[in-house]
PDB file of N, CA and C in Angstrom:
ATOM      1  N   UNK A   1     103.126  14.219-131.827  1.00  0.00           N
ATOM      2  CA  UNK A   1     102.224  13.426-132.619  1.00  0.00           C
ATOM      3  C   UNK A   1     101.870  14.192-133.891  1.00  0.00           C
ATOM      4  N   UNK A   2     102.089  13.373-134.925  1.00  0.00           N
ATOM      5  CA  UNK A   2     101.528  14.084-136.109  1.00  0.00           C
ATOM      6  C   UNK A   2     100.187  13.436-136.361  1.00  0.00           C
ATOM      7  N   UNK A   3      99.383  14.970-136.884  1.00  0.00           N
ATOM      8  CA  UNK A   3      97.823  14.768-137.469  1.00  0.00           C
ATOM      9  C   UNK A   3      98.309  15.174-138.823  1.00  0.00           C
ATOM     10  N   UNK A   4      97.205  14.173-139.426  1.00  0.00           N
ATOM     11  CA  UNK A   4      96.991  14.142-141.046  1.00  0.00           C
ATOM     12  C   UNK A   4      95.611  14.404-141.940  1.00  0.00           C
ATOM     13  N   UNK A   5      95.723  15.578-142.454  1.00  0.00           N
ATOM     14  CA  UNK A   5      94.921  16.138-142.737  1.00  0.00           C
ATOM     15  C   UNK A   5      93.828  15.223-143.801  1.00  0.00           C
ATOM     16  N   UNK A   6      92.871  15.144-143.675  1.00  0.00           N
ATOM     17  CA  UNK A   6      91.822  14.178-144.900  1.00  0.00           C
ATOM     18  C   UNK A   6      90.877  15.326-145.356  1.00  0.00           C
ATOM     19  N   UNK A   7      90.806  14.676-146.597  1.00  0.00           N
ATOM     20  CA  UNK A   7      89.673  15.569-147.127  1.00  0.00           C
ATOM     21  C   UNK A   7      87.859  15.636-146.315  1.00  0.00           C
ATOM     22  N   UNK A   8      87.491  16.533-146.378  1.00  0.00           N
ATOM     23  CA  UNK A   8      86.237  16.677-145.838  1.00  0.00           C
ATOM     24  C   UNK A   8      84.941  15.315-146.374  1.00  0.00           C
ATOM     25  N   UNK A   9      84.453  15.447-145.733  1.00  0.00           N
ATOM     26  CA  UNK A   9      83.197  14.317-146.131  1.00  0.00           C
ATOM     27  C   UNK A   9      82.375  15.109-146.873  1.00  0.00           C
ATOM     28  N   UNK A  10      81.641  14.351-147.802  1.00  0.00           N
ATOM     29  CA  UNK A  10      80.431  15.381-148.463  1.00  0.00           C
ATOM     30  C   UNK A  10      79.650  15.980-147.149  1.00  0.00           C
ATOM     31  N   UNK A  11      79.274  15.361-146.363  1.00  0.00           N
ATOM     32  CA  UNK A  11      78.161  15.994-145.126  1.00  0.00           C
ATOM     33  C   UNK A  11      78.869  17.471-144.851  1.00  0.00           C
ATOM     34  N   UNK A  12      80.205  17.135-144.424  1.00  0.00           N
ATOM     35  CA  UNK A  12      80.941  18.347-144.130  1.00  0.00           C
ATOM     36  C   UNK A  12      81.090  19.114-144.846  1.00  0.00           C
ATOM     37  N   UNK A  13      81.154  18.811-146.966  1.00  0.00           N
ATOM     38  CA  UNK A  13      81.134  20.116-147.100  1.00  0.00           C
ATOM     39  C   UNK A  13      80.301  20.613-147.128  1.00  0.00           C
ATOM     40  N   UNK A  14      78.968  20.261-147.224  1.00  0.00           N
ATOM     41  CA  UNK A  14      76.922  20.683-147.353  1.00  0.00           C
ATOM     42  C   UNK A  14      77.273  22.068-146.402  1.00  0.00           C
ATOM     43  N   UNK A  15      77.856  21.523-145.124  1.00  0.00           N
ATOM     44  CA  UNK A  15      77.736  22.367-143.957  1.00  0.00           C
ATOM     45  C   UNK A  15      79.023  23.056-144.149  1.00  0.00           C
ATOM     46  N   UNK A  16      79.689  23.312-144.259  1.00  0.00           N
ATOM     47  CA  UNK A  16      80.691  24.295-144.365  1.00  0.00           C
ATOM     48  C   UNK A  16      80.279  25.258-145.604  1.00  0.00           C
ATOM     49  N   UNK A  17      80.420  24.560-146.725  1.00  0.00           N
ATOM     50  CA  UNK A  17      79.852  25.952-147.616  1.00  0.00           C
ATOM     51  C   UNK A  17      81.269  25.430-148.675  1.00  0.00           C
ATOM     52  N   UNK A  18      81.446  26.263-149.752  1.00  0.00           N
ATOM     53  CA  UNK A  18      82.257  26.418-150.667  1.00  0.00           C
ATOM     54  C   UNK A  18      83.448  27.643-149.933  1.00  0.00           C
ATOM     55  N   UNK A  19      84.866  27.215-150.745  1.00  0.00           N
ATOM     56  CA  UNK A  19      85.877  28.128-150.564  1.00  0.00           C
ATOM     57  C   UNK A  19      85.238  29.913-150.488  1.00  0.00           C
ATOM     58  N   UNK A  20      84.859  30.275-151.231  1.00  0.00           N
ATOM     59  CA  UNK A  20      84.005  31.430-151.772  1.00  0.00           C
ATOM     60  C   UNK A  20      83.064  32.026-150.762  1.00  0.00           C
ATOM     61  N   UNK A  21      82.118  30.917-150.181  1.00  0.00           N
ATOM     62  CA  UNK A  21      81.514  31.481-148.899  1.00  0.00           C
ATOM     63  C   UNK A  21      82.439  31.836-147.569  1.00  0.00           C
ATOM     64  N   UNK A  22      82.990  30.926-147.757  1.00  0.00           N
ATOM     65  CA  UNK A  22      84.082  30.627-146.284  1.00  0.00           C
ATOM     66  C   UNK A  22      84.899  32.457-146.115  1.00  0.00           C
ATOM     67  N   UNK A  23      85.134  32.494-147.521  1.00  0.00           N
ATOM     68  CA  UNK A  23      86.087  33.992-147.413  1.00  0.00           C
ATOM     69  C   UNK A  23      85.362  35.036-147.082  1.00  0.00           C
ATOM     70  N   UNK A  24      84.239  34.736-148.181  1.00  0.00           N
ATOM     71  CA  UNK A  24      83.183  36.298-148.206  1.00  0.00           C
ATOM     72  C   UNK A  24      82.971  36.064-146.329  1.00  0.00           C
ATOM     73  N   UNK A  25      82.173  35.329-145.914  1.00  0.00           N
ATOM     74  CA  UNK A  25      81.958  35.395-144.948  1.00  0.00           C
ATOM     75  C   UNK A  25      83.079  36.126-143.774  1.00  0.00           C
ATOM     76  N   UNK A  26      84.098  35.797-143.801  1.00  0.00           N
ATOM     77  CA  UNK A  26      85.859  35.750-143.119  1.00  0.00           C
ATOM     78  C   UNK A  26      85.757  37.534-143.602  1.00  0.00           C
ATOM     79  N   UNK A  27      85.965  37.903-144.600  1.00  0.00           N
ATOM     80  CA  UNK A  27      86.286  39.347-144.990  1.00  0.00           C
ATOM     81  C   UNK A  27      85.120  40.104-144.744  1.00  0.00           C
ATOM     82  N   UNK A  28      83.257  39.560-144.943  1.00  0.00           N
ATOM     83  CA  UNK A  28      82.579  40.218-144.362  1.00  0.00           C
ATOM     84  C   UNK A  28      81.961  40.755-142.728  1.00  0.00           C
ATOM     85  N   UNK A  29      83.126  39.970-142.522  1.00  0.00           N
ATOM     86  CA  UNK A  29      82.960  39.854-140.483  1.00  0.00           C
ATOM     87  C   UNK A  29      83.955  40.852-140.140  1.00  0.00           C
ATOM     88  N   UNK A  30      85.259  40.644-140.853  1.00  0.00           N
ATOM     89  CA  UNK A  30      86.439  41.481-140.802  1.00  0.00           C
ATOM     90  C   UNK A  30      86.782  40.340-139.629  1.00  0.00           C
ATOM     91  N   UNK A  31      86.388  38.897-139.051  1.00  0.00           N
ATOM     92  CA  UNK A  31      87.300  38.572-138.555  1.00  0.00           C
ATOM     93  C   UNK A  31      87.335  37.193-138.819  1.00  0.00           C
ATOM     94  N   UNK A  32      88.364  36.158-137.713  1.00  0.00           N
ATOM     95  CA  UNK A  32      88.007  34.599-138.197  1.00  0.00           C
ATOM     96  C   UNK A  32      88.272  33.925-137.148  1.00  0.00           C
ATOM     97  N   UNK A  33      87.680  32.690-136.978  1.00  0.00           N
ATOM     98  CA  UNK A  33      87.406  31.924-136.091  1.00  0.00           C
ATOM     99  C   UNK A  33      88.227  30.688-135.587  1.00  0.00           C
ATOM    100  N   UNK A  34      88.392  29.999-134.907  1.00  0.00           N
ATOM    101  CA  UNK A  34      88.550  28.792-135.061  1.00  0.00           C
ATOM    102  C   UNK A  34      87.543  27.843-135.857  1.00  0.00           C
ATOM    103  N   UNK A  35      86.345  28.213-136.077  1.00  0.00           N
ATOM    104  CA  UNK A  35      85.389  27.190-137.012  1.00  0.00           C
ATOM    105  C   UNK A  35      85.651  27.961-137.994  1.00  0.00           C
ATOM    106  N   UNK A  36      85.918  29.231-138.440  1.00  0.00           N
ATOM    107  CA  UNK A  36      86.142  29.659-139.755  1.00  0.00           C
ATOM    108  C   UNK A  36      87.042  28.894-140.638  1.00  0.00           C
ATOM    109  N   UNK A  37      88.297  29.165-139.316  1.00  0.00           N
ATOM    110  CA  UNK A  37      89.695  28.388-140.098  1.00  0.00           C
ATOM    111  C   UNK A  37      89.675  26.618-140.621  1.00  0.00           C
ATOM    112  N   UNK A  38      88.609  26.296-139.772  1.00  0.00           N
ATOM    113  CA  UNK A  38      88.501  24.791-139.953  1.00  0.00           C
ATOM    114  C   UNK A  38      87.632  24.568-141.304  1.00  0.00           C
ATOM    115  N   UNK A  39      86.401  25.791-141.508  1.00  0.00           N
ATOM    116  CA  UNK A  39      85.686  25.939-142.469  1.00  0.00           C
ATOM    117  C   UNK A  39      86.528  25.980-143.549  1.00  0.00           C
ATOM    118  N   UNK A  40      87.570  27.325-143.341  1.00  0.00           N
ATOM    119  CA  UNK A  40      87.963  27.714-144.266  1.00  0.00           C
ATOM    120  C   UNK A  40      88.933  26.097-144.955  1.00  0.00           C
ATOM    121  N   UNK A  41      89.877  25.317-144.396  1.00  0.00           N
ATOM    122  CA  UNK A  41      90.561  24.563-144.344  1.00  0.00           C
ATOM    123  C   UNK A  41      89.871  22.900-145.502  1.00  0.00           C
ATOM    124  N   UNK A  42      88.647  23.038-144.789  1.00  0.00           N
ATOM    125  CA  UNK A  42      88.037  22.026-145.002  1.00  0.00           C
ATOM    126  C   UNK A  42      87.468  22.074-146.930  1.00  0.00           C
ATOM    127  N   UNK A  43      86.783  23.529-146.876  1.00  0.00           N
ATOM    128  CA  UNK A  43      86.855  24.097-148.313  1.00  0.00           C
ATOM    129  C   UNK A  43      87.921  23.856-149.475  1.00  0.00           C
ATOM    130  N   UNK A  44      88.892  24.391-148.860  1.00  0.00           N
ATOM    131  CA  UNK A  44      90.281  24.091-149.524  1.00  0.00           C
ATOM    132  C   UNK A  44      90.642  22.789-149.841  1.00  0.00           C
ATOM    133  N   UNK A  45      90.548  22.196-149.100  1.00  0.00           N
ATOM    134  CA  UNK A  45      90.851  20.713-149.298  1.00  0.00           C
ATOM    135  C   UNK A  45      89.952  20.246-150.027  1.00  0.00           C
ATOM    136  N   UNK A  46      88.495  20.203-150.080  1.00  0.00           N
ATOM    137  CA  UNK A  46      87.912  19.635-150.635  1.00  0.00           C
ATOM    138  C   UNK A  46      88.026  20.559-152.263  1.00  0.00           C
ATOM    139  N   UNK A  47      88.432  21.176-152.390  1.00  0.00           N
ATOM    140  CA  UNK A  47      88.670  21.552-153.819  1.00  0.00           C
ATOM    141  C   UNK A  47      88.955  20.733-154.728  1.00  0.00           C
ATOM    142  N   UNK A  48      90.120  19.887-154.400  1.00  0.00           N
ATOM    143  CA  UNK A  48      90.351  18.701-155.315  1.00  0.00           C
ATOM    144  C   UNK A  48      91.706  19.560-156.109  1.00  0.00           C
ATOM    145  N   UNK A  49      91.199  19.799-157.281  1.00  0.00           N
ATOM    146  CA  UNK A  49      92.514  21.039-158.036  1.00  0.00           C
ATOM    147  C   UNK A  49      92.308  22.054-157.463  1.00  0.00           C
ATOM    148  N   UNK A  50      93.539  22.401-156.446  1.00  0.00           N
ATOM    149  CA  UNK A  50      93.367  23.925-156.149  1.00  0.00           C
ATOM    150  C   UNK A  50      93.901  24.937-157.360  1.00  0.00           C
ATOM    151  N   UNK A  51      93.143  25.594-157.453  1.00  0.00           N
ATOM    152  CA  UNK A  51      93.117  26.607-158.792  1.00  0.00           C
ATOM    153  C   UNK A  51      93.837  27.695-158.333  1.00  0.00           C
ATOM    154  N   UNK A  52      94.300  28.583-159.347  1.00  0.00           N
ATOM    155  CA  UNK A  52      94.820  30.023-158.945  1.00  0.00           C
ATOM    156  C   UNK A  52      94.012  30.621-157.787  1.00  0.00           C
ATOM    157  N   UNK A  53      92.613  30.448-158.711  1.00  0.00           N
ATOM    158  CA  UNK A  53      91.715  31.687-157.802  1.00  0.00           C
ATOM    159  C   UNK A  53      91.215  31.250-156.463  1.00  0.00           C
ATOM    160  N   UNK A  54      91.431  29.582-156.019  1.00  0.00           N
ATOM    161  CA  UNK A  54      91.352  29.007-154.828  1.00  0.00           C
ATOM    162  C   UNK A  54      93.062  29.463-154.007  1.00  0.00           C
ATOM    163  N   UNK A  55      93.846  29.758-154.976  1.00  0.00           N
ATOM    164  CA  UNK A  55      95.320  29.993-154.119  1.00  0.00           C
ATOM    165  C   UNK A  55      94.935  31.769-153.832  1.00  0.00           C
ATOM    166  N   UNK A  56      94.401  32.279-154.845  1.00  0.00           N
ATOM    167  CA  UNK A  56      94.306  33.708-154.588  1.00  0.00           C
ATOM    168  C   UNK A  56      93.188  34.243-153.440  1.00  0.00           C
ATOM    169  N   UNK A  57      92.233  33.034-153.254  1.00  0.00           N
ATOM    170  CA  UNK A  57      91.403  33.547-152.107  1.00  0.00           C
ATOM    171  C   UNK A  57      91.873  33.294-150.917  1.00  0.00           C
ATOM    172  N   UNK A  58      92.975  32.449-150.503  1.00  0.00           N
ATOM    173  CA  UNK A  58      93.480  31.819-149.356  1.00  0.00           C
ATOM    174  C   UNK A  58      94.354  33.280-148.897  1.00  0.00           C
ATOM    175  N   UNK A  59      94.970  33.303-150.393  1.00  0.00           N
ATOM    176  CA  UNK A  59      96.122  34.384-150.153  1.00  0.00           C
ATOM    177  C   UNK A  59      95.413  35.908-149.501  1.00  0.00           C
ATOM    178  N   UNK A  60      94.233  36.190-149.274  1.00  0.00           N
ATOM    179  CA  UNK A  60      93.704  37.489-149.499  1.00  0.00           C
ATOM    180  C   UNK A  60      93.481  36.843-147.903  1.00  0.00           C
ATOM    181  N   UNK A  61      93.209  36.004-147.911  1.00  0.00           N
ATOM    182  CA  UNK A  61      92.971  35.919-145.802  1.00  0.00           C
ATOM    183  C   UNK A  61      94.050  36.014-145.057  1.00  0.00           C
ATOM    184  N   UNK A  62      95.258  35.694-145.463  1.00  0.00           N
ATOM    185  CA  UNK A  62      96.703  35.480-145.056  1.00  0.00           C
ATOM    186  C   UNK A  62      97.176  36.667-145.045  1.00  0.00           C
ATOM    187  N   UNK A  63      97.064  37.491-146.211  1.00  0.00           N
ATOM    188  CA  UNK A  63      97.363  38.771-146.334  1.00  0.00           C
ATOM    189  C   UNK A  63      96.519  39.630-145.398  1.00  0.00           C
ATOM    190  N   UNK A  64      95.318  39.656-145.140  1.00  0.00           N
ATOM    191  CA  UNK A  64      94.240  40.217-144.266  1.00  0.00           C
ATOM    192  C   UNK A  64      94.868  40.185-142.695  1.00  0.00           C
ATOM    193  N   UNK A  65      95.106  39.043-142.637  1.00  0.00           N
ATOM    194  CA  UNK A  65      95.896  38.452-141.400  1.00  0.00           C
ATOM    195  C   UNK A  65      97.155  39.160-141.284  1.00  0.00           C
ATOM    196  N   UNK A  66      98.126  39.011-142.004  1.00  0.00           N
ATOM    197  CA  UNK A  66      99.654  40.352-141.805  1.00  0.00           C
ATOM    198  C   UNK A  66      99.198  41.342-141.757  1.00  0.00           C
ATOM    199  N   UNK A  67      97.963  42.100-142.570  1.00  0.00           N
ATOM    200  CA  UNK A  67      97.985  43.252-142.105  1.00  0.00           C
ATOM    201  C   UNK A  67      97.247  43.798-141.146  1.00  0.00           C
ATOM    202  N   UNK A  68      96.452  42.879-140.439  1.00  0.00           N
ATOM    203  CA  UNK A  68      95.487  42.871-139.382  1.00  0.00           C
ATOM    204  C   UNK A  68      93.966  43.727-139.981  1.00  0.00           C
ATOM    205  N   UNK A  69      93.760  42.938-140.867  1.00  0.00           N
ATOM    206  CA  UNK A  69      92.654  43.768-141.467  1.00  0.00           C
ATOM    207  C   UNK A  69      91.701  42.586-140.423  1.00  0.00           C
ATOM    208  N   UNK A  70      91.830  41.785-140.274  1.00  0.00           N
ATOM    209  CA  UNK A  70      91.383  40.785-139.585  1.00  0.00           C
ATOM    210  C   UNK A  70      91.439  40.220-138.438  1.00  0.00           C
ATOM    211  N   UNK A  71      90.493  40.625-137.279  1.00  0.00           N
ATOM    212  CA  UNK A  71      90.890  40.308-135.885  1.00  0.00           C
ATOM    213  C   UNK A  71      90.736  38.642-135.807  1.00  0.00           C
ATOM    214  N   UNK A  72      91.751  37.869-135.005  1.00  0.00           N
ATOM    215  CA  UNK A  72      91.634  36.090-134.758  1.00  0.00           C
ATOM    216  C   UNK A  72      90.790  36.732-133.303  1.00  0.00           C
ATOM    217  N   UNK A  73      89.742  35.897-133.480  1.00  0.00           N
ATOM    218  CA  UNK A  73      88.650  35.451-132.172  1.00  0.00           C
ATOM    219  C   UNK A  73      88.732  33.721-132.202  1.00  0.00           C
ATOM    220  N   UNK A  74      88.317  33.730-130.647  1.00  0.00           N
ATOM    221  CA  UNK A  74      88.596  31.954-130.465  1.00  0.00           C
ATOM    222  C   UNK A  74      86.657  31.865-130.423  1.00  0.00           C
TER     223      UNK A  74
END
């Protein structure tokens, strides 16, 4: 079955936060979640134009992630 991703609702983004929180938060824990990733996900999407510096903050969690700067907790 394929799922299809939709953009976040305004309610959802109030409560999730901006791309920017989602990371600081993610890099200030040193780890990420399943609600992070959904946080993080939901941010992104709701960007609308993803910008460099929205591709460059994604990229710094991904990268965090290969190098295990970042433990995955469920």
């Amino acid at each position: 079955m394929t799922t299809l991703l939709q953009a976040p609702t305004d309610a959802a983004l109030r409560q999730n936060g901006s791309l920017h929180d989602v990371v600081d938060h993610i890099v200030a824990s040193r780890q990420i979640t399943r609600a992070d990733q959904r946080r993080l996900m939901s941010a992104a999407l709701a960007a609308g134009d993803f910008t460099l510096e929205d591709q460059q903050l994604v990229e710094q969690i991904f990268a965090g992630l290969r190098r295990g700067t970042f433990k995955v907790v469920d």
